[in-house]
Protein backbone atom coordinates (compact mmCIF):
# COMPACT_ATOMS: atom_id res chain seq x y z
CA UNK A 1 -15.75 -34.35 -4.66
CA UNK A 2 -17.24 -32.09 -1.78
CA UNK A 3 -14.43 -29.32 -2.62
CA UNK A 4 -15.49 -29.22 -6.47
CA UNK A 5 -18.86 -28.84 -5.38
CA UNK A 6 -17.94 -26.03 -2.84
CA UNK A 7 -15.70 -24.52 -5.72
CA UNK A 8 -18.72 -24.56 -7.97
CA UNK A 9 -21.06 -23.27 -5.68
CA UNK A 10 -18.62 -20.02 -4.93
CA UNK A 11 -17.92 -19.55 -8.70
CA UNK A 12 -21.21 -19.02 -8.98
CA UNK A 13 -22.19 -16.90 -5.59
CA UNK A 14 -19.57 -14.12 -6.91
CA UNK A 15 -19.47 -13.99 -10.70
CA UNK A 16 -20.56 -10.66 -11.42
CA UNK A 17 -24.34 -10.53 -13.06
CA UNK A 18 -25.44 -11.04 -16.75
CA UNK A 19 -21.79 -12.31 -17.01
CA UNK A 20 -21.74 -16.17 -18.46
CA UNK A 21 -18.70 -18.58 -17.66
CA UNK A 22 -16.48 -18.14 -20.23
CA UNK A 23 -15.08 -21.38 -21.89
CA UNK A 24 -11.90 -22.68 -20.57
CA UNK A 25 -8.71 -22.60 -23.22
CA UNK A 26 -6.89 -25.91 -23.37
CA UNK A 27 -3.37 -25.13 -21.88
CA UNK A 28 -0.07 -27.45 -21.31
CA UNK A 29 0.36 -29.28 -18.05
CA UNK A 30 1.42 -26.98 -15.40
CA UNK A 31 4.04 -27.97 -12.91
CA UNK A 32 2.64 -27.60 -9.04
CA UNK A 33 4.23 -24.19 -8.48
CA UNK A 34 2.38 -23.07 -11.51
CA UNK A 35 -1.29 -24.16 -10.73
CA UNK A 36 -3.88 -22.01 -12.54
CA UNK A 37 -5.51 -19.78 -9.99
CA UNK A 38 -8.92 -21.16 -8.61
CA UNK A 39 -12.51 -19.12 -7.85
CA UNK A 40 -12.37 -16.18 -6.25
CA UNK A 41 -12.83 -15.95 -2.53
CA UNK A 42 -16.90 -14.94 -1.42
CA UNK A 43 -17.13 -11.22 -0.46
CA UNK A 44 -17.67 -11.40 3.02
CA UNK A 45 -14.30 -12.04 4.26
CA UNK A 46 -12.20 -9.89 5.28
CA UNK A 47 -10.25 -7.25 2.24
CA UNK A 48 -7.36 -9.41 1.39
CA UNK A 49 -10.03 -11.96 0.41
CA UNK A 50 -12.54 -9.75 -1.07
CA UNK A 51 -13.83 -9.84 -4.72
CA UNK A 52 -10.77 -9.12 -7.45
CA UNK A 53 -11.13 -6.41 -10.12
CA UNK A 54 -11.25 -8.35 -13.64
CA UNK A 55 -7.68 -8.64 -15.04
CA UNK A 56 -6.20 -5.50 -17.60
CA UNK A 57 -5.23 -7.12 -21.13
CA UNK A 58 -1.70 -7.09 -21.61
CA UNK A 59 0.14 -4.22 -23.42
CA UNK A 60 -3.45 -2.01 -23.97
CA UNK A 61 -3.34 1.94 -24.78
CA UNK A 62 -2.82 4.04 -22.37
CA UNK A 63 -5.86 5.11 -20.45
CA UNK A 64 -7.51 8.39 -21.21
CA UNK A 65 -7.21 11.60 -19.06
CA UNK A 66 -9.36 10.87 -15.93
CA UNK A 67 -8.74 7.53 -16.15
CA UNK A 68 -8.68 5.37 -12.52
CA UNK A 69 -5.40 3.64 -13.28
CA UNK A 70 -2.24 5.40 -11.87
CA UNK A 71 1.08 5.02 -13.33
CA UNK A 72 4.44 5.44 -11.84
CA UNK A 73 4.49 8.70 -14.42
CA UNK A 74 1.07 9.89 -13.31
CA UNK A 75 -0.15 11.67 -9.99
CA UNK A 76 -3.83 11.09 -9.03
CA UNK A 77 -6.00 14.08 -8.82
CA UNK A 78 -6.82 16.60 -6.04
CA UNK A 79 -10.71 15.79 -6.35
CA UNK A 80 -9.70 12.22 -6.45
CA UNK A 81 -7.44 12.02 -3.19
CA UNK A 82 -9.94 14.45 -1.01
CA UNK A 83 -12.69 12.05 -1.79
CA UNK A 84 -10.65 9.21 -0.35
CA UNK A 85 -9.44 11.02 2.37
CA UNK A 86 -13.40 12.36 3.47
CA UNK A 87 -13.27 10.91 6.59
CA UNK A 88 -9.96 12.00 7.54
CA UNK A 89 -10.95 16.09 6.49
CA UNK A 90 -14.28 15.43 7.76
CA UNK A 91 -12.95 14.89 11.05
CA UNK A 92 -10.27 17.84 10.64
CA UNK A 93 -12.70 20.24 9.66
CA UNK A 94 -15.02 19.19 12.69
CA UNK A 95 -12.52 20.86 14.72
CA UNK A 96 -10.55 23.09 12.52
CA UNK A 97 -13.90 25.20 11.30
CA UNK A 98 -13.95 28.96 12.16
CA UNK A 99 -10.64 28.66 13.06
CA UNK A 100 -9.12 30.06 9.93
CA UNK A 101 -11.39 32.70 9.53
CA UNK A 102 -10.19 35.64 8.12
CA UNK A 103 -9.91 38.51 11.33
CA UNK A 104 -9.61 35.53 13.55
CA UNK A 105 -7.06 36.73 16.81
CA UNK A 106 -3.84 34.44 16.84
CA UNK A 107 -3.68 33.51 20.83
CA UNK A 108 -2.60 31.06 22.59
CA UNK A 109 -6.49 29.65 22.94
CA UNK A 110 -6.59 29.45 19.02
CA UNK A 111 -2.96 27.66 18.65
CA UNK A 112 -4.14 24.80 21.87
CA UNK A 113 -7.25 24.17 19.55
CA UNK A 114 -5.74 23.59 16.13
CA UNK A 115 -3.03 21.59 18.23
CA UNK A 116 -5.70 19.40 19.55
CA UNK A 117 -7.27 19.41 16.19
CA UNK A 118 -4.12 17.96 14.60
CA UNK A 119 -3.67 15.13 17.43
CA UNK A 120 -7.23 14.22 17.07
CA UNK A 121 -6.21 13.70 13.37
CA UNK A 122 -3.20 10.95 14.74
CA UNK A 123 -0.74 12.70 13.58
CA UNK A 124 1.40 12.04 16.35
CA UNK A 125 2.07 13.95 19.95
CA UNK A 126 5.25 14.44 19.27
CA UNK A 127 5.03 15.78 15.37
CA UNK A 128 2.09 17.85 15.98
CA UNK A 129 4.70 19.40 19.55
CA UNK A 130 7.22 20.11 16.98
CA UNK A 131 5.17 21.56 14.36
CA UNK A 132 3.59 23.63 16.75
CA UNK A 133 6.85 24.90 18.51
CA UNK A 134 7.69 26.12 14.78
CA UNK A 135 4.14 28.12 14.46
CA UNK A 136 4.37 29.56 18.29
CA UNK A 137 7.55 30.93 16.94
CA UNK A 138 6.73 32.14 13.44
CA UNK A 139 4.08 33.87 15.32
CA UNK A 140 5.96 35.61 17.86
CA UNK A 141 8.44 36.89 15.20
CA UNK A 142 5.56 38.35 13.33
CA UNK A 143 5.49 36.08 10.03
CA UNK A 144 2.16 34.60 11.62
CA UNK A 145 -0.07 37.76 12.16
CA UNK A 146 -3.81 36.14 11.64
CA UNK A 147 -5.37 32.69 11.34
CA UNK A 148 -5.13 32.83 7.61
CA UNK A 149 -1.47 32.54 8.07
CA UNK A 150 -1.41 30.08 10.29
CA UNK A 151 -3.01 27.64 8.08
CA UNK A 152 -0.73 28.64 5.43
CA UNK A 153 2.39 28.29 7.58
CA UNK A 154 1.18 24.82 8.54
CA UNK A 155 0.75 23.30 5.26
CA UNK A 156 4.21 25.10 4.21
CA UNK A 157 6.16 23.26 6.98
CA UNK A 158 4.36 20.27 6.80
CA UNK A 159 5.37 20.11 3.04
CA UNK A 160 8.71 20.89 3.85
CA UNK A 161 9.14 17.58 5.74
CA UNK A 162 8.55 15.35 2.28
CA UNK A 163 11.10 17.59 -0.04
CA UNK A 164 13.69 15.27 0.82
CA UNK A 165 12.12 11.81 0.46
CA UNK A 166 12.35 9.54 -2.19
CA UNK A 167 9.35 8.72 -3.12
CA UNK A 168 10.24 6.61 -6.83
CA UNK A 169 10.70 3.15 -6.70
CA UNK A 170 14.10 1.81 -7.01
CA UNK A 171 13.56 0.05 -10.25
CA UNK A 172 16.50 -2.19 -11.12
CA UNK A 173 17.88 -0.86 -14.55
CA UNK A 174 18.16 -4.69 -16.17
CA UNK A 175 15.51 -6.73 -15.10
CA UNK A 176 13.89 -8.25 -13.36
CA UNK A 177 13.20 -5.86 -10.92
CA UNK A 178 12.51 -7.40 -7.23
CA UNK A 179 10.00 -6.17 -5.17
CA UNK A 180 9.63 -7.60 -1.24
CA UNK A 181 6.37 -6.69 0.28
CA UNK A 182 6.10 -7.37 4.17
CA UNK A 183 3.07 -6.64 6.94
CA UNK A 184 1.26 -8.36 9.68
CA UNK A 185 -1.55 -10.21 8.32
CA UNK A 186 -5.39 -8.17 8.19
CA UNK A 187 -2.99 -5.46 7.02
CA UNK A 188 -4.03 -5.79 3.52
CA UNK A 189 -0.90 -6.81 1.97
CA UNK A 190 -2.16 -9.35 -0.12
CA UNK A 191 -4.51 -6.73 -1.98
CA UNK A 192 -1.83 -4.49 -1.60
CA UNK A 193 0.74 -7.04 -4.03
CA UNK A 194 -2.21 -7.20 -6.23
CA UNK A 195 -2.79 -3.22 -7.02
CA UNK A 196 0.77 -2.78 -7.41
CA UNK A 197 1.11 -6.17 -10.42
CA UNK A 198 -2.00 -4.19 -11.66
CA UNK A 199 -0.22 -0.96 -12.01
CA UNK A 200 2.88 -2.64 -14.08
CA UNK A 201 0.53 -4.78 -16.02
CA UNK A 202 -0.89 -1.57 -17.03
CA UNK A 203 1.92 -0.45 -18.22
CA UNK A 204 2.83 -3.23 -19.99
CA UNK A 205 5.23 -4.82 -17.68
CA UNK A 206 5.26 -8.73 -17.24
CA UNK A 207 4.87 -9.34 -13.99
CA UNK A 208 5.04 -12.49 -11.86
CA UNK A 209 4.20 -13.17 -7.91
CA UNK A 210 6.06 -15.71 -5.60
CA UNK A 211 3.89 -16.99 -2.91
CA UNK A 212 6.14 -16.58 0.01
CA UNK A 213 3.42 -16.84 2.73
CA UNK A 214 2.68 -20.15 3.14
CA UNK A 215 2.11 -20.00 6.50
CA UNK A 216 -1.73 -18.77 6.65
CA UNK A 217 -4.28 -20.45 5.24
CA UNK A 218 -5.57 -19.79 2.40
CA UNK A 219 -3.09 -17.06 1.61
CA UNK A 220 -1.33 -18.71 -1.12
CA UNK A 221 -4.76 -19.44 -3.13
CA UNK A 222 -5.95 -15.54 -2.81
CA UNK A 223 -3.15 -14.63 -4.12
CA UNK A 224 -3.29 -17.21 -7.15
CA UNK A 225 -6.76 -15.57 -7.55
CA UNK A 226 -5.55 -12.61 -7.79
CA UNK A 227 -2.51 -13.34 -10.13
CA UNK A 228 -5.16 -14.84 -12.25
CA UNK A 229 -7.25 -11.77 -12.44
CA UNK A 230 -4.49 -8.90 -13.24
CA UNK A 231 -2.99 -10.86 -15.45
CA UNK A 232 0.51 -11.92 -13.97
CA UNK A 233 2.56 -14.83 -13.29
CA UNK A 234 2.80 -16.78 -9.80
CA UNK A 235 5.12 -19.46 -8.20
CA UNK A 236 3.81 -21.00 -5.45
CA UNK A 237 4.45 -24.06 -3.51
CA UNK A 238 2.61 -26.51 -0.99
CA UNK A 239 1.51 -24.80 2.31
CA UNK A 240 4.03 -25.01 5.29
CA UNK A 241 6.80 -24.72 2.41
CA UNK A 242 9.89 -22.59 2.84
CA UNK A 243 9.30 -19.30 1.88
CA UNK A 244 12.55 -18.88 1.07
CA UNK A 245 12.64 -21.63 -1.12
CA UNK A 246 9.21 -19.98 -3.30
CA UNK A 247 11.40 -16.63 -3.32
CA UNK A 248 14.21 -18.45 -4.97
CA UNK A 249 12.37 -20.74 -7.23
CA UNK A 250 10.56 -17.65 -8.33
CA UNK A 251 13.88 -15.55 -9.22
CA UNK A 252 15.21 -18.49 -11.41
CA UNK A 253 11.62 -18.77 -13.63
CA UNK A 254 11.67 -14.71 -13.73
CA UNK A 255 14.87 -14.57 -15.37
CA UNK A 256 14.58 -17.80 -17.34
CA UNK A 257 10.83 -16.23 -18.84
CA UNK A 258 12.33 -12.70 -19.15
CA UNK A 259 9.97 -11.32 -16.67
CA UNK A 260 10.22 -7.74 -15.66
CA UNK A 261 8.75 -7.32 -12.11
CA UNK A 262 8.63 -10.06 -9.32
CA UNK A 263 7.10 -9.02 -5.98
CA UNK A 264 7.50 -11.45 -3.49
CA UNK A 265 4.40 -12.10 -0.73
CA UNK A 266 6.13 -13.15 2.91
CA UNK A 267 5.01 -14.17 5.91
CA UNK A 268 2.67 -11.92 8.34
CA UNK A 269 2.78 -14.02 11.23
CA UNK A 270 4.16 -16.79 12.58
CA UNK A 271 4.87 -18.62 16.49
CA UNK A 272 6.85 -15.24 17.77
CA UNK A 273 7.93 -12.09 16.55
CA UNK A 274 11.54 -13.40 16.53
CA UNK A 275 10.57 -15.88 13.59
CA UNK A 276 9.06 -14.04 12.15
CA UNK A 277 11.18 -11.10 11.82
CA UNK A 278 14.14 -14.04 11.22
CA UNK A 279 12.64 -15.42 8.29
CA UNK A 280 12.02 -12.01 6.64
CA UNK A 281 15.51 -11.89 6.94
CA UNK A 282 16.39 -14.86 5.79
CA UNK A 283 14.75 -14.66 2.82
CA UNK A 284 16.38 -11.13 2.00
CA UNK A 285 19.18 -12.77 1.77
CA UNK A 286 18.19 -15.33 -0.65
CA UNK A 287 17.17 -13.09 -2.98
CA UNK A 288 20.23 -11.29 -2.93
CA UNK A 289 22.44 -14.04 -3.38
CA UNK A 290 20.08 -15.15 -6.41
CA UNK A 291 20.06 -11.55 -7.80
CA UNK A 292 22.60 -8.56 -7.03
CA UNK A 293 21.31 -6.12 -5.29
CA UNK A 294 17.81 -7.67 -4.56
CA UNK A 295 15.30 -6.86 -3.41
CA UNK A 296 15.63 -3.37 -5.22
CA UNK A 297 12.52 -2.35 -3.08
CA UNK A 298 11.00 -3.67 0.17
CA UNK A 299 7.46 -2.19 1.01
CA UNK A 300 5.93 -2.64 4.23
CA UNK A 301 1.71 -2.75 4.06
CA UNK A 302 0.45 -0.88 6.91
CA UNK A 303 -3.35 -0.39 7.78
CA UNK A 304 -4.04 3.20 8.31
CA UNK A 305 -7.00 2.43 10.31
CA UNK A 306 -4.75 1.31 12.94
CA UNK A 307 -3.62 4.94 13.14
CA UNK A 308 -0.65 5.37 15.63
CA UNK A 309 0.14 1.44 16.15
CA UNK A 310 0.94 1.33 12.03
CA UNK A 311 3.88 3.55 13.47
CA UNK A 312 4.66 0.88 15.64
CA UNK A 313 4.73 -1.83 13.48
CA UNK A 314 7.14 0.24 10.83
CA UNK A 315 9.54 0.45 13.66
CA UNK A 316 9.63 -3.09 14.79
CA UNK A 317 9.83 -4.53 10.79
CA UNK A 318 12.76 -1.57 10.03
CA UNK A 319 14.87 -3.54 12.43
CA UNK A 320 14.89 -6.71 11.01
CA UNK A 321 14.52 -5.77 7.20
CA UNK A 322 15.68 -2.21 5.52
CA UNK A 323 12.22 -0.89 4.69
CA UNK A 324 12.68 1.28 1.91
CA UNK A 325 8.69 2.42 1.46
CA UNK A 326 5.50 2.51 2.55
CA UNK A 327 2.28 1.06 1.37
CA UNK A 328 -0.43 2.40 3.21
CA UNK A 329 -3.59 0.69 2.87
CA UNK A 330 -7.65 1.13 3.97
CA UNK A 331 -6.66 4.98 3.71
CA UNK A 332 -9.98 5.43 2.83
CA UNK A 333 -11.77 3.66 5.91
CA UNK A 334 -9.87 5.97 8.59
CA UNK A 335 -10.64 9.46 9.49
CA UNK A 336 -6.54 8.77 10.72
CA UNK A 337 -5.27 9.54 7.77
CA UNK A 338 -2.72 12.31 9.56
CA UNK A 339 -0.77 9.17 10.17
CA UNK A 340 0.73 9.84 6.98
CA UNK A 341 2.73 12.93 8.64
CA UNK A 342 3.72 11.31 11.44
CA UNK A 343 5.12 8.38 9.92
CA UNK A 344 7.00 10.78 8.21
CA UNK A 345 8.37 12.99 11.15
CA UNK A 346 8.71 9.57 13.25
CA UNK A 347 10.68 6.85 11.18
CA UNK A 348 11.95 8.63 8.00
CA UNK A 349 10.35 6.12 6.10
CA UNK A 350 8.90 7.60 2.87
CA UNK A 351 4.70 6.84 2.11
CA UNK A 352 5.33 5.89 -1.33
CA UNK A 353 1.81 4.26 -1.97
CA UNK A 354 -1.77 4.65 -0.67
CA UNK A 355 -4.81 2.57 -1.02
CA UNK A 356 -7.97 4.19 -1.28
CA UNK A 357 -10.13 1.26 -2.29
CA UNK A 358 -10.93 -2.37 -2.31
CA UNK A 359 -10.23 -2.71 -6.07
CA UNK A 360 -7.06 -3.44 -8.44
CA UNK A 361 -6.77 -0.28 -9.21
CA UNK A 362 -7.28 1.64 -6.17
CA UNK A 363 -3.63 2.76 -5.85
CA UNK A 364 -2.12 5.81 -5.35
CA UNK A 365 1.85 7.08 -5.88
CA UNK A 366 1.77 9.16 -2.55
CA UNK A 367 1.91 12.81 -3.47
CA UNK A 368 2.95 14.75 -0.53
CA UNK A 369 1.48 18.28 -1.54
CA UNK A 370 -1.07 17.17 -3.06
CA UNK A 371 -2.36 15.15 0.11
CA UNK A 372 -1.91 18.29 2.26
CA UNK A 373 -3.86 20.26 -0.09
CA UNK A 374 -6.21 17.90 0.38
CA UNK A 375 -6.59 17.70 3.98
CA UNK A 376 -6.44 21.60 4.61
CA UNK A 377 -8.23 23.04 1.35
């Protein structure tokens, strides 16, 4: 009785205005992985629990040009990615401006400020040494002759580092396709999951969402929330459940319903690192003995707020699981967005998706020149 009246009383605290409670359809009896998804969370918590965008009908047109939706097909804008990385170039052109002025003497003075400049930025001591070493050459051989060049020989080897990543997803070509999403919790992997069923909604993908961390609290009801809201499929199970068991369960109903995307939601944290890390791995294998070859992708969600400790974290979950991309999240919210190129230099482990927002369709497909462009230009 007390929780309807709580549920009722944050139905009505977020539902956006002038918007009236639509009627309920009568549906069959759900079994208990297959719960409907309850009221959204209230707005003050923290991003994985913040308001969801409204849900995308199924199999709609293709947005217009301009649209805020991002296919896998479609890169996002230059005006669209400098805007979400402001703080990030505000900060860089703090301490970059004048530098690049045209006449500007190339001296050692010059090369320790844009050095600086480029650390301040958290790109990484070690990257920005390297990258540096490069220019202190180029400049000695005489293919650096004025500031102008330098900035131009900068972004040129910076985008030189991404020419070899693979930044596609590795799409399964019969599906379903399996998707394992790891990250400590407050990373923003739960919002994360839910901007990446909105992109393959979008495109007309059926998409379903296995509850595998049932560990935190509340975590398996946001993400029913958000299920609810972009449309897609979840299997869930009672809190303190296996998580292995919800990845499983959630492999047979995909290929029993013809789904074609599952992403699978794991644990951020549990007693020690060690379990942690352990059941990650355990449920890897699960899915692989379920389906061949799954997962077909695992993304880690990193918070790029956290600047040089998201490198950290990359490294520790690469041991236990075989991270093949990058989700970085709260890009936005940083002016540390030069992680991106150090994460790069550091653990080879291509950015394949940014976050710029707090809604469903506030996702990115990293493009590497394009985010350069951005920063510098």
């Amino acid at each position: 009785m007390v929780f309807d009246l709580i549920k009722g009383f944050i139905e009505q605290a977020v539902a956006p205005a002038g918007v009236k409670e639509e009627k309920k359809e009568e549906k069959p009896a759900e079994t208990p992985s297959e719960k409907a998804a309850g009221p959204p969370p209230p707005s003050s918590v923290a991003e994985e629990e913040k308001k969801p965008a409204e849900a995308p009908a199924k199999k709609q047109e293709e947005p217009s040009a301009g649209s805020s939706w991002l296919s896998l097909d479609t890169w996002v804008s230059l005006d669209d990615l400098k805007k979400g990385l402001e703080k990030t170039r505000a900060r860089l052109e703090g301490h970059l401006q004048g530098l690049f002025a045209l006449g500007q003497t190339v001296d050692e003075h010059l090369l320790e400020e844009i050095e600086a400049a480029l650390i301040e930025a958290d790109m990484g001591v070690k990257p920005v040494g390297r990258l540096m070493e490069e220019l202190r050459r180029a400049c000695q051989s005489g293919e650096v002759t004025d500031a102008a060049g330098v900035k131009g020989h900068l972004k040129a080897r910076l985008k030189e580092r991404f020419k070899a990543c693979k930044l596609e997803l590795n799409m399964s070509p019969t599906p379903p396709t399996v998707i394992m999403v790891a990250g400590v919790n407050g990373s923003g992997k739960t919002t994360s999951i839910a901007k990446l069923g909105y992109m393959f909604a979008r495109e007309g993908k059926q998409v379903l969402l296995a509850a595998g961390d049932t560990f935190r609290a509340a975590a398996v009801e946001q993400l029913e929330i958000w299920a609810g809201r972009i449309g897609a499929q979840i299997i869930k199970h009672q809190p303190g459940a296996d998580p292995s068991a919800v990845a499983y369960d959630a492999l047979e109903a995909a290929v029993a319903r013809g789904v074609d995307v599952v992403i699978v939601d794991t644990a951020g944290r549990l007693h020690t690192k060690q379990n942690l890390m352990s059941e990650l791995g355990k449920m890897k294998k699960v899915l692989s003995k379920r389906i061949e070859h799954a997962p077909h992708e695992v993304l880690l969600v990193l918070d790029a707020t956290t600047g040089q400790n998201a490198i950290s974290q990359a490294k520790l979950f690469k041991e236990a699981v075989d991270i093949t991309g990058i989700f970085l999240a709260k890009l936005d919210g940083t002016a540390k967005g030069g992680v991106v190129l150090g994460m790069q230099d550091e653990i080879k482990i291509p950015v394949k998706f940014v976050g710029l927002g707090e809604k469903a369709e506030d996702i990115q497909r990293f493009d590497p020149e394009g985010f350069i462009d951005a920063l510098f230009d």
